[in-house]
PDB file of N, CA and C in Angstrom:
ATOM      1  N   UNK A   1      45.657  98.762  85.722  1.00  0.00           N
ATOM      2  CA  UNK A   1      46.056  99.931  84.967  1.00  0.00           C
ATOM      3  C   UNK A   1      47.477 100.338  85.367  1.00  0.00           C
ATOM      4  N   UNK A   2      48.085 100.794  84.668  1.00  0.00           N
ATOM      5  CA  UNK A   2      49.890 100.879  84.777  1.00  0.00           C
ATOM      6  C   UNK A   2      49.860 102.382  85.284  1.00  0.00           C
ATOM      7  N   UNK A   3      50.856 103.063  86.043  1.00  0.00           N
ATOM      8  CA  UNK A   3      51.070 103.989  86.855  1.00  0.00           C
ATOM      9  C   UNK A   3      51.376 104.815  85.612  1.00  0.00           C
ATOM     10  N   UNK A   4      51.231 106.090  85.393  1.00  0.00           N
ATOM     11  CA  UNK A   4      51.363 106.949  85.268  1.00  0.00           C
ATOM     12  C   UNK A   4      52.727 107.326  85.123  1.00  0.00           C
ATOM     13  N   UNK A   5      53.522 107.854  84.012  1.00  0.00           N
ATOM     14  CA  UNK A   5      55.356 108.069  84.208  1.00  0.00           C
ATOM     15  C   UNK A   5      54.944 109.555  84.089  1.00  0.00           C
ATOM     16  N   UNK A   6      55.913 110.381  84.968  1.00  0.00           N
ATOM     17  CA  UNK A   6      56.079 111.580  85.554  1.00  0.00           C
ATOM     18  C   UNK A   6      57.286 112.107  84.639  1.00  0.00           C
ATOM     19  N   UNK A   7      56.964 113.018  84.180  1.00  0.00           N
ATOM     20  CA  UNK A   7      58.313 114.519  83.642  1.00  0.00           C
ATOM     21  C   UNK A   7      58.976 114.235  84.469  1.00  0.00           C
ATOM     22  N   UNK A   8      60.332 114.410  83.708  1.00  0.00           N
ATOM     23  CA  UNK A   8      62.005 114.697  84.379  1.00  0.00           C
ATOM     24  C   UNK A   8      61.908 113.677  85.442  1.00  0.00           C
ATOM     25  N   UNK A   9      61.581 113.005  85.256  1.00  0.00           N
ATOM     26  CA  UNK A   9      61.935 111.217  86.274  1.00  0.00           C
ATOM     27  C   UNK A   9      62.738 110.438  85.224  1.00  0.00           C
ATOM     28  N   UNK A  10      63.136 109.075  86.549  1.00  0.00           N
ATOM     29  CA  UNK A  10      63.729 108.112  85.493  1.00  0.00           C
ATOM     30  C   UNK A  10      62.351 107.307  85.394  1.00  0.00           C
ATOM     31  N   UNK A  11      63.020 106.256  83.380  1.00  0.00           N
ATOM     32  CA  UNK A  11      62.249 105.927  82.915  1.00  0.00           C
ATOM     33  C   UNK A  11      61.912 104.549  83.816  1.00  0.00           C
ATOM     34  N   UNK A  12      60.496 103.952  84.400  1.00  0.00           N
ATOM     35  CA  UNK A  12      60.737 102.353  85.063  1.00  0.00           C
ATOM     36  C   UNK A  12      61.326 101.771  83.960  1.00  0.00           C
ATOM     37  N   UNK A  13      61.992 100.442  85.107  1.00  0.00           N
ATOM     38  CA  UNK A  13      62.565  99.532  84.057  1.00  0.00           C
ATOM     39  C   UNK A  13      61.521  98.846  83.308  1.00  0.00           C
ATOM     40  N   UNK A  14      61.718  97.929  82.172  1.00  0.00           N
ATOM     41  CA  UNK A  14      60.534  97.216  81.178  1.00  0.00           C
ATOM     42  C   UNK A  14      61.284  96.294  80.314  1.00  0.00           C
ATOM     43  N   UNK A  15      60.812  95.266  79.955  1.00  0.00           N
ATOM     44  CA  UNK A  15      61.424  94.439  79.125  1.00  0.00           C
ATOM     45  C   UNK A  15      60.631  94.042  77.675  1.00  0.00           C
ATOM     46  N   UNK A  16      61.391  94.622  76.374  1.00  0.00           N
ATOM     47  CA  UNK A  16      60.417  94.129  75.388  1.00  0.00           C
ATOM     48  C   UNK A  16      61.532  93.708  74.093  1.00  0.00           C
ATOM     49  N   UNK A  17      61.061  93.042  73.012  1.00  0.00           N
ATOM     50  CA  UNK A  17      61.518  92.315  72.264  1.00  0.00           C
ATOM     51  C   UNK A  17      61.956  93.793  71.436  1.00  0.00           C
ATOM     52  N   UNK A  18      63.091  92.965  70.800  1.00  0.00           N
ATOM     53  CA  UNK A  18      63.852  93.852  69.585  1.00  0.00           C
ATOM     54  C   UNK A  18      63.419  93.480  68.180  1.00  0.00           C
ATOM     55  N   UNK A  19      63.888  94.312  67.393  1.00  0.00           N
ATOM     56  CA  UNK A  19      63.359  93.551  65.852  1.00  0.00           C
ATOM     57  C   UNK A  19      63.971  92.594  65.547  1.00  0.00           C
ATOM     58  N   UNK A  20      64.844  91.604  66.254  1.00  0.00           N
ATOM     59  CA  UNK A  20      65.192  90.095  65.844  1.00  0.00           C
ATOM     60  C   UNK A  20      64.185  89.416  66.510  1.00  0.00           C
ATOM     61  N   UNK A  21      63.738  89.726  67.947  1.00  0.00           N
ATOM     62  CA  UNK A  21      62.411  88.753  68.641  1.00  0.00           C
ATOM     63  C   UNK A  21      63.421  88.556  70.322  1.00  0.00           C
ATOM     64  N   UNK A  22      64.788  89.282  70.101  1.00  0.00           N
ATOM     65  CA  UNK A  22      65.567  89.257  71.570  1.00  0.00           C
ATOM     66  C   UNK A  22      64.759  90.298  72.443  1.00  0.00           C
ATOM     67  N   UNK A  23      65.061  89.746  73.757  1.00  0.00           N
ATOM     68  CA  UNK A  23      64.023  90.129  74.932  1.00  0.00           C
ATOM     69  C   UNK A  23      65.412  91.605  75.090  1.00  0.00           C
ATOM     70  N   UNK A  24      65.526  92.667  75.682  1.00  0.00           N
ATOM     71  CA  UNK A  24      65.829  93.779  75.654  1.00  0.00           C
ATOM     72  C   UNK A  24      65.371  94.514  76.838  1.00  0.00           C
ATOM     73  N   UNK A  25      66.255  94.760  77.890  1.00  0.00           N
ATOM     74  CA  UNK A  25      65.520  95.349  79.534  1.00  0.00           C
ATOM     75  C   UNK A  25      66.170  97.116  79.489  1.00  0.00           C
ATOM     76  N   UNK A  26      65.420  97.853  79.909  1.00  0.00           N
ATOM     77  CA  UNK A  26      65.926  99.176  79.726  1.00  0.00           C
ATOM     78  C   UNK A  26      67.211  98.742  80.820  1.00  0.00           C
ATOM     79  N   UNK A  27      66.949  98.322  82.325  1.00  0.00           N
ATOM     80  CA  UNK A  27      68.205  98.323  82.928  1.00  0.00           C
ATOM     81  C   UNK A  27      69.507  97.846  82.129  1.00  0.00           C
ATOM     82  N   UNK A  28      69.524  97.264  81.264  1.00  0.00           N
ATOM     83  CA  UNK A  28      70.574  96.978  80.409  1.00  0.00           C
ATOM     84  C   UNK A  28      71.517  98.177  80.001  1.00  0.00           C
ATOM     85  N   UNK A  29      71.245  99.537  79.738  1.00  0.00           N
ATOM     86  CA  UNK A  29      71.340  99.857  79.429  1.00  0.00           C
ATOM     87  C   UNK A  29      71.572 101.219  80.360  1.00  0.00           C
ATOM     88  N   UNK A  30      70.948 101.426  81.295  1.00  0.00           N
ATOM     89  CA  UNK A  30      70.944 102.380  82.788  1.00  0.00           C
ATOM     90  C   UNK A  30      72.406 103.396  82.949  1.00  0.00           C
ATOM     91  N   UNK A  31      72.596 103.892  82.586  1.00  0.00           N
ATOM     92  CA  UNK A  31      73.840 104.432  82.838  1.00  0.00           C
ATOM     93  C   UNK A  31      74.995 104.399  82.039  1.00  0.00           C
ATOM     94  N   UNK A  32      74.739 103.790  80.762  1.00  0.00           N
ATOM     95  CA  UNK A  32      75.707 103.316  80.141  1.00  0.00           C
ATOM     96  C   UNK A  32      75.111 104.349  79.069  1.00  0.00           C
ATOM     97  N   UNK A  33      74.360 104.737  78.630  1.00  0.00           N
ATOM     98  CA  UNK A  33      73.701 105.091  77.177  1.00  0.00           C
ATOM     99  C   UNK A  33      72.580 105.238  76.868  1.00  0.00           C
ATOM    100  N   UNK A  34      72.489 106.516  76.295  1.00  0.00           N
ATOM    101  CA  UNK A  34      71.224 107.764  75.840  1.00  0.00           C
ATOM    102  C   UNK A  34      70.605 106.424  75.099  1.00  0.00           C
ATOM    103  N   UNK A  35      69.164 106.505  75.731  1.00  0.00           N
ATOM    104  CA  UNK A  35      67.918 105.575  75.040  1.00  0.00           C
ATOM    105  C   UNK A  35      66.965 106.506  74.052  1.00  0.00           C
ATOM    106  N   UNK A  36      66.485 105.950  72.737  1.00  0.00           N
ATOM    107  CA  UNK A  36      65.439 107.055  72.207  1.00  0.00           C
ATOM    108  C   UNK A  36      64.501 105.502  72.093  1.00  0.00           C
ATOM    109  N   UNK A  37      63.347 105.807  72.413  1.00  0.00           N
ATOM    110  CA  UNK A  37      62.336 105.012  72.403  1.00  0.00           C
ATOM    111  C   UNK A  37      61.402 105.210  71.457  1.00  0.00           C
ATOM    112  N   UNK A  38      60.759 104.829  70.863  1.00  0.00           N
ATOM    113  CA  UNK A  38      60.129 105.049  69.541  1.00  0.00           C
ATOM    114  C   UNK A  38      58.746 104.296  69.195  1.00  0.00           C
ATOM    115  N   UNK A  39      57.606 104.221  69.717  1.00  0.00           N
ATOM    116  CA  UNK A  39      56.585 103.321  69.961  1.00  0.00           C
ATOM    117  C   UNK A  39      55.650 103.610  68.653  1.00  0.00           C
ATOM    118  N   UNK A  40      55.621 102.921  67.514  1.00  0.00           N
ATOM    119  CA  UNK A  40      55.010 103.054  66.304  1.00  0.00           C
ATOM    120  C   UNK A  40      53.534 102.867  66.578  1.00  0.00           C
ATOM    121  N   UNK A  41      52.378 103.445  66.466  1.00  0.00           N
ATOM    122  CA  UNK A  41      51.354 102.867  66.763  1.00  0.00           C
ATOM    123  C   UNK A  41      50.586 102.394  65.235  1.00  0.00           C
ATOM    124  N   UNK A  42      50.478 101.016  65.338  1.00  0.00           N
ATOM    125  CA  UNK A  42      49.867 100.843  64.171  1.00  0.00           C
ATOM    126  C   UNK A  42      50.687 100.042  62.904  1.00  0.00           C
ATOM    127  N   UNK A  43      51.908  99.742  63.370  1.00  0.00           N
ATOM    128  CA  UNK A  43      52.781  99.796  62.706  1.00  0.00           C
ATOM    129  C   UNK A  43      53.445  98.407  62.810  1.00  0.00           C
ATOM    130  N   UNK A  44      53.205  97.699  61.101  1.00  0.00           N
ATOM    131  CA  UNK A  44      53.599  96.485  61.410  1.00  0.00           C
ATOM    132  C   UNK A  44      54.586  96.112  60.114  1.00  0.00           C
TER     133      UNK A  44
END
């Protein structure tokens, strides 16, 4: 079972595919630029 993410923390890092099928790591991105994450459920 995956830990629990806590209010006003940083997000863990994670790696998941983009809508081309490219692999995509939040650290990529760490400091450089506001992330909005958007998890569709159901949604294909």
């Amino acid at each position: 079972m995956s830990k629990r993410v806590e209010l006003n923390q940083p997000a863990p890092d994670f790696t998941l595919a983009d809508f081309k099928g490219s692999e995509v790591s939040l650290s990529n991105f760490r400091g450089k630029k506001n992330i909005l994450l958007v998890f569709n459920r159901g949604f294909f």
